[in-house]
C-alpha atoms as a PDB file:
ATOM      1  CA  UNK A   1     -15.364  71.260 -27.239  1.00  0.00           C
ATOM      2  CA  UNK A   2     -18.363  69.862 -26.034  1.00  0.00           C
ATOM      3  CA  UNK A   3     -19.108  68.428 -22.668  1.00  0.00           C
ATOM      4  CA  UNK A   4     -18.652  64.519 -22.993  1.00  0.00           C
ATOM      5  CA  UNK A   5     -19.820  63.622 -19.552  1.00  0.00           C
ATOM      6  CA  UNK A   6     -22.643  61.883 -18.835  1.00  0.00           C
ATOM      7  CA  UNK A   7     -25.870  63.082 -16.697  1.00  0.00           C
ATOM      8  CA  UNK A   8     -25.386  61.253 -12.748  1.00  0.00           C
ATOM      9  CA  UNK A   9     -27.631  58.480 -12.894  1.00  0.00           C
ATOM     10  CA  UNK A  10     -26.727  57.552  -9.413  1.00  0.00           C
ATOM     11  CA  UNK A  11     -25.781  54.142  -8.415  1.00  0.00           C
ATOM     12  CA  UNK A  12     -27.872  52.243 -11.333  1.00  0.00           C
ATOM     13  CA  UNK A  13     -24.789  53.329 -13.569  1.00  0.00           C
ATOM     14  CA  UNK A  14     -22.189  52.217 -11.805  1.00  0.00           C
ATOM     15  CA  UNK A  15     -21.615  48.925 -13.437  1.00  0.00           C
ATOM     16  CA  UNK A  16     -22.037  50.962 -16.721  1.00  0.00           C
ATOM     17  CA  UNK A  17     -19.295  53.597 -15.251  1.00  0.00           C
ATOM     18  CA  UNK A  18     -16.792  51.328 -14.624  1.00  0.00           C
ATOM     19  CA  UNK A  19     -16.710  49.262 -18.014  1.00  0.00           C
ATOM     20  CA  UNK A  20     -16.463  52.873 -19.645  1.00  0.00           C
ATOM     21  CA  UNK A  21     -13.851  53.683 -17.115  1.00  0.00           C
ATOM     22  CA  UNK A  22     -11.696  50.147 -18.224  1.00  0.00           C
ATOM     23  CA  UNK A  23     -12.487  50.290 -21.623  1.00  0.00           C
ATOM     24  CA  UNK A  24     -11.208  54.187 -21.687  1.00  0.00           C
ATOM     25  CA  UNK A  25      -7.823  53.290 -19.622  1.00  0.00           C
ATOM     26  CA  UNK A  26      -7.207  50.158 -21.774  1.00  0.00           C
ATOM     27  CA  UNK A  27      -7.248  52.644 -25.234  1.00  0.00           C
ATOM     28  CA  UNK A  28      -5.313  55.545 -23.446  1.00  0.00           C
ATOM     29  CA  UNK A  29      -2.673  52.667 -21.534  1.00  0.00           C
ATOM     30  CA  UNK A  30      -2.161  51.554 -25.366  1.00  0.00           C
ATOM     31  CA  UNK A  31      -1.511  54.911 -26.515  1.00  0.00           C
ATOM     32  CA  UNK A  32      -0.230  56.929 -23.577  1.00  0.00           C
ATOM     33  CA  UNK A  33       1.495  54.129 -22.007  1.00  0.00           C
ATOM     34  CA  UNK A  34       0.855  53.116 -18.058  1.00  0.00           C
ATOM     35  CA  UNK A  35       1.408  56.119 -16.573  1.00  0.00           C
ATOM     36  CA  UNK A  36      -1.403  58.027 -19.164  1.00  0.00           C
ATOM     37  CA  UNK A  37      -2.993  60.518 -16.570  1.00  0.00           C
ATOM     38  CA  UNK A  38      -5.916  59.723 -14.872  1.00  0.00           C
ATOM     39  CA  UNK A  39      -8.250  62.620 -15.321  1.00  0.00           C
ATOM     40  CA  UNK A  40      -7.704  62.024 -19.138  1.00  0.00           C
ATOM     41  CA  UNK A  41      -9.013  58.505 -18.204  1.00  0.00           C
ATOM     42  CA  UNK A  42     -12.269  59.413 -16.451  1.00  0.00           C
ATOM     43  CA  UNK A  43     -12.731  62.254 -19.556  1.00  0.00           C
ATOM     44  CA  UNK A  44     -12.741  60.002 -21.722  1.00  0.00           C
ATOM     45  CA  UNK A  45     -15.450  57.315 -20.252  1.00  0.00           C
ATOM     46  CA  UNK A  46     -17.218  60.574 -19.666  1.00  0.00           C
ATOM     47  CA  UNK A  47     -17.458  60.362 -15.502  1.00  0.00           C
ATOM     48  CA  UNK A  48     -16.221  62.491 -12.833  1.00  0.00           C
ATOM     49  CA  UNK A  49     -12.818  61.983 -10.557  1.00  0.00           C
ATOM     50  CA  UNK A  50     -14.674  61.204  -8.204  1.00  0.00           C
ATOM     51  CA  UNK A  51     -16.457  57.964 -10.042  1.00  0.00           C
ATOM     52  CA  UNK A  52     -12.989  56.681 -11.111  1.00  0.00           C
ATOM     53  CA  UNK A  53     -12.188  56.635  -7.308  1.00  0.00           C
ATOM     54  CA  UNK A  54     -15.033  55.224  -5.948  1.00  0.00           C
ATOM     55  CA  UNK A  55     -14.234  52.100  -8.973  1.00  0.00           C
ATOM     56  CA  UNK A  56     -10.891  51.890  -8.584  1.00  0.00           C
ATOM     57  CA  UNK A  57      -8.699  53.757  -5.782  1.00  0.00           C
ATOM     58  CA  UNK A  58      -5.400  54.019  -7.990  1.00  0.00           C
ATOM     59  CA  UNK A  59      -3.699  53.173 -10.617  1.00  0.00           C
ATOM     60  CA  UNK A  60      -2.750  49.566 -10.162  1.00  0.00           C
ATOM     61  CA  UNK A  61      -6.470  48.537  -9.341  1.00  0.00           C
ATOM     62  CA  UNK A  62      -7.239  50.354 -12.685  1.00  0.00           C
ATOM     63  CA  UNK A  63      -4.697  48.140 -14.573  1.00  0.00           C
ATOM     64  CA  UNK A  64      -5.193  45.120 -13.078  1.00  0.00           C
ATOM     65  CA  UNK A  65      -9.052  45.329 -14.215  1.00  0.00           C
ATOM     66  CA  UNK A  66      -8.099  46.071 -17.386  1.00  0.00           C
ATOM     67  CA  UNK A  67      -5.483  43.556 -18.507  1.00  0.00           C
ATOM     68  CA  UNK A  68      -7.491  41.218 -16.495  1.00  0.00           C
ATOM     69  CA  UNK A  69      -9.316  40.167 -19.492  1.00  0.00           C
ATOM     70  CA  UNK A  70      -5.446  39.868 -21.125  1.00  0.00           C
ATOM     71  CA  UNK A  71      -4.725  37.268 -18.589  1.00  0.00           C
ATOM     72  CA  UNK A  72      -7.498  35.302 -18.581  1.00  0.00           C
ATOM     73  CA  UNK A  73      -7.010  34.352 -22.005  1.00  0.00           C
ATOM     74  CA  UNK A  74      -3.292  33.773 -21.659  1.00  0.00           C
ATOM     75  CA  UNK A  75      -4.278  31.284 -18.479  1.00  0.00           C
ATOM     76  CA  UNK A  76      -6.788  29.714 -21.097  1.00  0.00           C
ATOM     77  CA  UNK A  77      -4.083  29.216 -24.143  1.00  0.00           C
ATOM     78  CA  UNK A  78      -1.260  28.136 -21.553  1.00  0.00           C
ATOM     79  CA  UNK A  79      -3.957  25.435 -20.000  1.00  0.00           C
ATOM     80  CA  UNK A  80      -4.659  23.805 -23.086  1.00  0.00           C
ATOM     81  CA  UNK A  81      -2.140  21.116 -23.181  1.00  0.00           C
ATOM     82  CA  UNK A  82      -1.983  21.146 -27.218  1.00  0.00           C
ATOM     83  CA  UNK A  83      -0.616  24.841 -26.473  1.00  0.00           C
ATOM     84  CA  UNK A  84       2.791  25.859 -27.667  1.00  0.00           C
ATOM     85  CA  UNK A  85       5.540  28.137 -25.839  1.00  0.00           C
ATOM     86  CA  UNK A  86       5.316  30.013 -29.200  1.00  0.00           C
ATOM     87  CA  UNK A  87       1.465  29.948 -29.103  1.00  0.00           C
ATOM     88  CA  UNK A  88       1.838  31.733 -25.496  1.00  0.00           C
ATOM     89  CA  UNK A  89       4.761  33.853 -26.000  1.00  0.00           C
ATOM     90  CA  UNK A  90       3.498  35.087 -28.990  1.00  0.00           C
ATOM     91  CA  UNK A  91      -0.244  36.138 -27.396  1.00  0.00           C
ATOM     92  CA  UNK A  92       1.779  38.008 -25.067  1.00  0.00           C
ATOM     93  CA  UNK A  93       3.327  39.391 -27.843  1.00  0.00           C
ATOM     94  CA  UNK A  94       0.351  40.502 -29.041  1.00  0.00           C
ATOM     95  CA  UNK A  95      -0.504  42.115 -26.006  1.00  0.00           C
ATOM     96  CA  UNK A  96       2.434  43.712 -25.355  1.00  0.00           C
ATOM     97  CA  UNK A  97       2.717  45.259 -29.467  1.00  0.00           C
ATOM     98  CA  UNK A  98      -1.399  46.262 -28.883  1.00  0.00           C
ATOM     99  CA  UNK A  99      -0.089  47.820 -25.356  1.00  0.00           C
ATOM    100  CA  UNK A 100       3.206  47.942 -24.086  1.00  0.00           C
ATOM    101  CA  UNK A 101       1.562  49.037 -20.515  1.00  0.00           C
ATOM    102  CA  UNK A 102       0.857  45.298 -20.446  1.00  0.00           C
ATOM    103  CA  UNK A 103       4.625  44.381 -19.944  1.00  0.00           C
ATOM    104  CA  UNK A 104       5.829  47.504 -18.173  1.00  0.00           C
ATOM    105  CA  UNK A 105       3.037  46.500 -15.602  1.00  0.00           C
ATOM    106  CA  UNK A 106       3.583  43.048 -15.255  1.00  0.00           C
ATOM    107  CA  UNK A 107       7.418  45.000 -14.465  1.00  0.00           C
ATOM    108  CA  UNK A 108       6.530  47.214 -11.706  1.00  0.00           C
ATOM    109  CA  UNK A 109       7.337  46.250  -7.893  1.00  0.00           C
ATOM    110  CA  UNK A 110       3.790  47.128  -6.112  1.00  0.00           C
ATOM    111  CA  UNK A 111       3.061  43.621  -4.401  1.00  0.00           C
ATOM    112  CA  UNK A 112      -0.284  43.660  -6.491  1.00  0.00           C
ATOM    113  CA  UNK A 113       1.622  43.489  -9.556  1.00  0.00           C
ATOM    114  CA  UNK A 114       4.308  41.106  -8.262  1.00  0.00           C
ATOM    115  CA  UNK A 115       1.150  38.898  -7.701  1.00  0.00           C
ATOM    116  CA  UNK A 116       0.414  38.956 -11.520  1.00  0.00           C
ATOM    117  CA  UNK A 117       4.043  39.023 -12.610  1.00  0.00           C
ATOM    118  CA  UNK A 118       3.750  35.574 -10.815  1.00  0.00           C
ATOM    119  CA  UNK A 119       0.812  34.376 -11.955  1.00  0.00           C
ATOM    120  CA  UNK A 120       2.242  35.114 -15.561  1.00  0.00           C
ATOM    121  CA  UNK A 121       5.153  33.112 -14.820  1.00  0.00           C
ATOM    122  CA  UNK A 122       2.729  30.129 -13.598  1.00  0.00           C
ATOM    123  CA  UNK A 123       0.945  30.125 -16.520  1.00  0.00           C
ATOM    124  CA  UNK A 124       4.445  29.969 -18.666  1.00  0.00           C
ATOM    125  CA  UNK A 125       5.108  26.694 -16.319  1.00  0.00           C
ATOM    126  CA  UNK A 126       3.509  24.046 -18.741  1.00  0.00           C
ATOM    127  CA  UNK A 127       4.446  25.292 -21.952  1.00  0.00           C
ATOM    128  CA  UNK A 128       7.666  25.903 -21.028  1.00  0.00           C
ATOM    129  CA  UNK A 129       7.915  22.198 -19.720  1.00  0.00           C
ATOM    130  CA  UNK A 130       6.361  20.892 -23.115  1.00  0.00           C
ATOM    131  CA  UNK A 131       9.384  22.912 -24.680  1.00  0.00           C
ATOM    132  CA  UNK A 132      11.794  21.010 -22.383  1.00  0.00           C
ATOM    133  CA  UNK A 133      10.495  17.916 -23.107  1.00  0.00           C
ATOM    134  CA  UNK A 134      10.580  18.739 -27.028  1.00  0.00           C
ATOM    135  CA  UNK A 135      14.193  19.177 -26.839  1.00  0.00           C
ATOM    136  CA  UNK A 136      13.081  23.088 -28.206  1.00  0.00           C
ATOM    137  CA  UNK A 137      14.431  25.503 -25.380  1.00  0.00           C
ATOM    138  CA  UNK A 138      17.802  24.747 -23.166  1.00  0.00           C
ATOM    139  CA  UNK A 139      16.469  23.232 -19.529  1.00  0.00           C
ATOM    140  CA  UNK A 140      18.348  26.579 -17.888  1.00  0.00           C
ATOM    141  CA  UNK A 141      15.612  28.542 -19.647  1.00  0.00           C
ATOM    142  CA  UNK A 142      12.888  29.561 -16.546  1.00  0.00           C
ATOM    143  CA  UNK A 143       9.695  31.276 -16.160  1.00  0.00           C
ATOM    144  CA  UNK A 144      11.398  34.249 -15.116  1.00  0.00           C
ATOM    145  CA  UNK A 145      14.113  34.642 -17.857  1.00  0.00           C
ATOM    146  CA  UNK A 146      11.204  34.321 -20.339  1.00  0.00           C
ATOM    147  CA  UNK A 147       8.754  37.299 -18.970  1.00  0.00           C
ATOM    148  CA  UNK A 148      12.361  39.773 -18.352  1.00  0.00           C
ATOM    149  CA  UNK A 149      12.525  39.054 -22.710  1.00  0.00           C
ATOM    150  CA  UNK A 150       9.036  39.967 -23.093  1.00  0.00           C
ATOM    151  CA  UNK A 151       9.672  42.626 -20.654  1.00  0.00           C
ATOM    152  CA  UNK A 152      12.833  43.381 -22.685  1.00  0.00           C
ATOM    153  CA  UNK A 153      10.539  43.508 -25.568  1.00  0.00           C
ATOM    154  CA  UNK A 154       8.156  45.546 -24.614  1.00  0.00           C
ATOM    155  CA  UNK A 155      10.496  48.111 -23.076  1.00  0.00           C
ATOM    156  CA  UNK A 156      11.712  48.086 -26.936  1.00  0.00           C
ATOM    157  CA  UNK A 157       7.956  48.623 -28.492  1.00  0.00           C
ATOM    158  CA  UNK A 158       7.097  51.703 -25.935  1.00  0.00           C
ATOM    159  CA  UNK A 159       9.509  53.708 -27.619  1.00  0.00           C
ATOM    160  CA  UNK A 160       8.742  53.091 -31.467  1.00  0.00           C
ATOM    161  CA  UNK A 161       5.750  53.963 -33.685  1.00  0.00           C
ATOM    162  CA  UNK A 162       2.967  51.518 -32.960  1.00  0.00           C
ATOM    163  CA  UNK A 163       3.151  51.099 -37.057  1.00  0.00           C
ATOM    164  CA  UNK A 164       6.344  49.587 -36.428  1.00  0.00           C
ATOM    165  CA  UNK A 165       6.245  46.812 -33.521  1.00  0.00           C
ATOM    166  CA  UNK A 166       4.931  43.662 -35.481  1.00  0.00           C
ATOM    167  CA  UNK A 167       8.193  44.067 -37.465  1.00  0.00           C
ATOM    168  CA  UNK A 168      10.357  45.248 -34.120  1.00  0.00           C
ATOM    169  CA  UNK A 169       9.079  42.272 -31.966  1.00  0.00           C
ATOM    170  CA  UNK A 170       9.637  39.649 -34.492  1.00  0.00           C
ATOM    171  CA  UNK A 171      12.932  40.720 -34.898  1.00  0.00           C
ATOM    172  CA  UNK A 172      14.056  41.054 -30.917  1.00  0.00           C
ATOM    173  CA  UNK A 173      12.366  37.372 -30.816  1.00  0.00           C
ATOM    174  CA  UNK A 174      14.773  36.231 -33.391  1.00  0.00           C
ATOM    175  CA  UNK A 175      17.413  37.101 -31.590  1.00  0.00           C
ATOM    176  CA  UNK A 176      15.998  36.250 -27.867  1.00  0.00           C
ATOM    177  CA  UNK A 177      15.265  32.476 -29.537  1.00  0.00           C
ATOM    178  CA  UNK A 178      18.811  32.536 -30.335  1.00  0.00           C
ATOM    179  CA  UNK A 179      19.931  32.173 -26.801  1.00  0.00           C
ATOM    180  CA  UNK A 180      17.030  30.208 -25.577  1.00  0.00           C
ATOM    181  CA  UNK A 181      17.623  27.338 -27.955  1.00  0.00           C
ATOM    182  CA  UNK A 182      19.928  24.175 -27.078  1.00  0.00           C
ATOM    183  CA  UNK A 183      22.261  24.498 -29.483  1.00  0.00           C
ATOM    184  CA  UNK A 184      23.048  28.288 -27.673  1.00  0.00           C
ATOM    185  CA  UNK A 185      23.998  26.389 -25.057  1.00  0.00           C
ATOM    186  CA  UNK A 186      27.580  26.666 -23.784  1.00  0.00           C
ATOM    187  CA  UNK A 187      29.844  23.643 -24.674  1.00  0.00           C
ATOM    188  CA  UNK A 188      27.590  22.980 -27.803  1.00  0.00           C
END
């Protein structure tokens, strides 16, 4: 197999390091999931260990830069006030079927991650409220409930063929629209 690393430029690569490094973790986090081993991450953007630790000093500061991107343009869709609670819930849909390391992320308990578990809830606040107002979701329905069903979801997706989560994801949001609509509610 031949060698796929790169010649040391010194510090006039790093910048160039470090988008290989995110752009390698985001392909292997899609297909090896969140825990895909680091070494096969710094292979793959064809650096050493020691570059990948000098960028980012574990995992979670790996995955934050590379869903960062993710969350920027779910903060962008949820802003726009013409935005739907579909519209959002289904771009994190997207993320999560393109890579369910997304979701099990946005899961995990290091207080990094609970800061971006929370700032995905914020940016469900408005939409959500829209949905209220619309008469489209019960009021019981929060921020919270709605990333454990993507959450839910994604758990779902890790374990199937990547062929098969469009199809998978539509159906679990069937069912998870079910209970968030009005009429679900009790005494209806």
């Amino acid at each position: 197999m031949p060698n796929t690393r790169r010649p040391n430029r010194g510090p006039s690569a790093a910048a160039e390091n470090r988008a290989a490094l995110i752009a390698a973790a985001r392909e292997l986090f899609a297909t090896d999931g969140f825990d895909a081993p680091l070494t096969s991450i710094a292979k793959a953007a064809g650096v050493g260990q020691g570059s990948l630790y000098r960028h980012f000093p574990d995992r979670v500061s790996l995955a934050l830069a590379v869903f960062d991107d993710g969350i920027r343009a779910l903060e962008a869709l949820a802003a726009d006030p013409a935005a739907t609670l579909d519209d959002v819930l289904e771009l994190m849909t997207e993320q999560a079927i393109a890579s369910t390391a997304f979701i099990a992320m946005v899961s995990a308990t290091d207080p990094r991650i609970m800061r971006l578990r929370y700032q995905v809830e914020a940016l469900l606040e408005g939409p959500l409220a829209r949905a209220w107002e619309a008469g489209l979701v019960r009021e019981q329905v929060t921020t919270e409930d709605l990333v454990t069903a993507l959450g839910m979801i994604a758990g779902l997706l890790a374990k199937i063929p990547a062929d098969m989560r469009r199809e998978t994801a539509d159906r679990a949001w069937l069912l998870l629209r079910k209970g968030l609509e009005p009429s679900a509610a009790p005494g209806r």
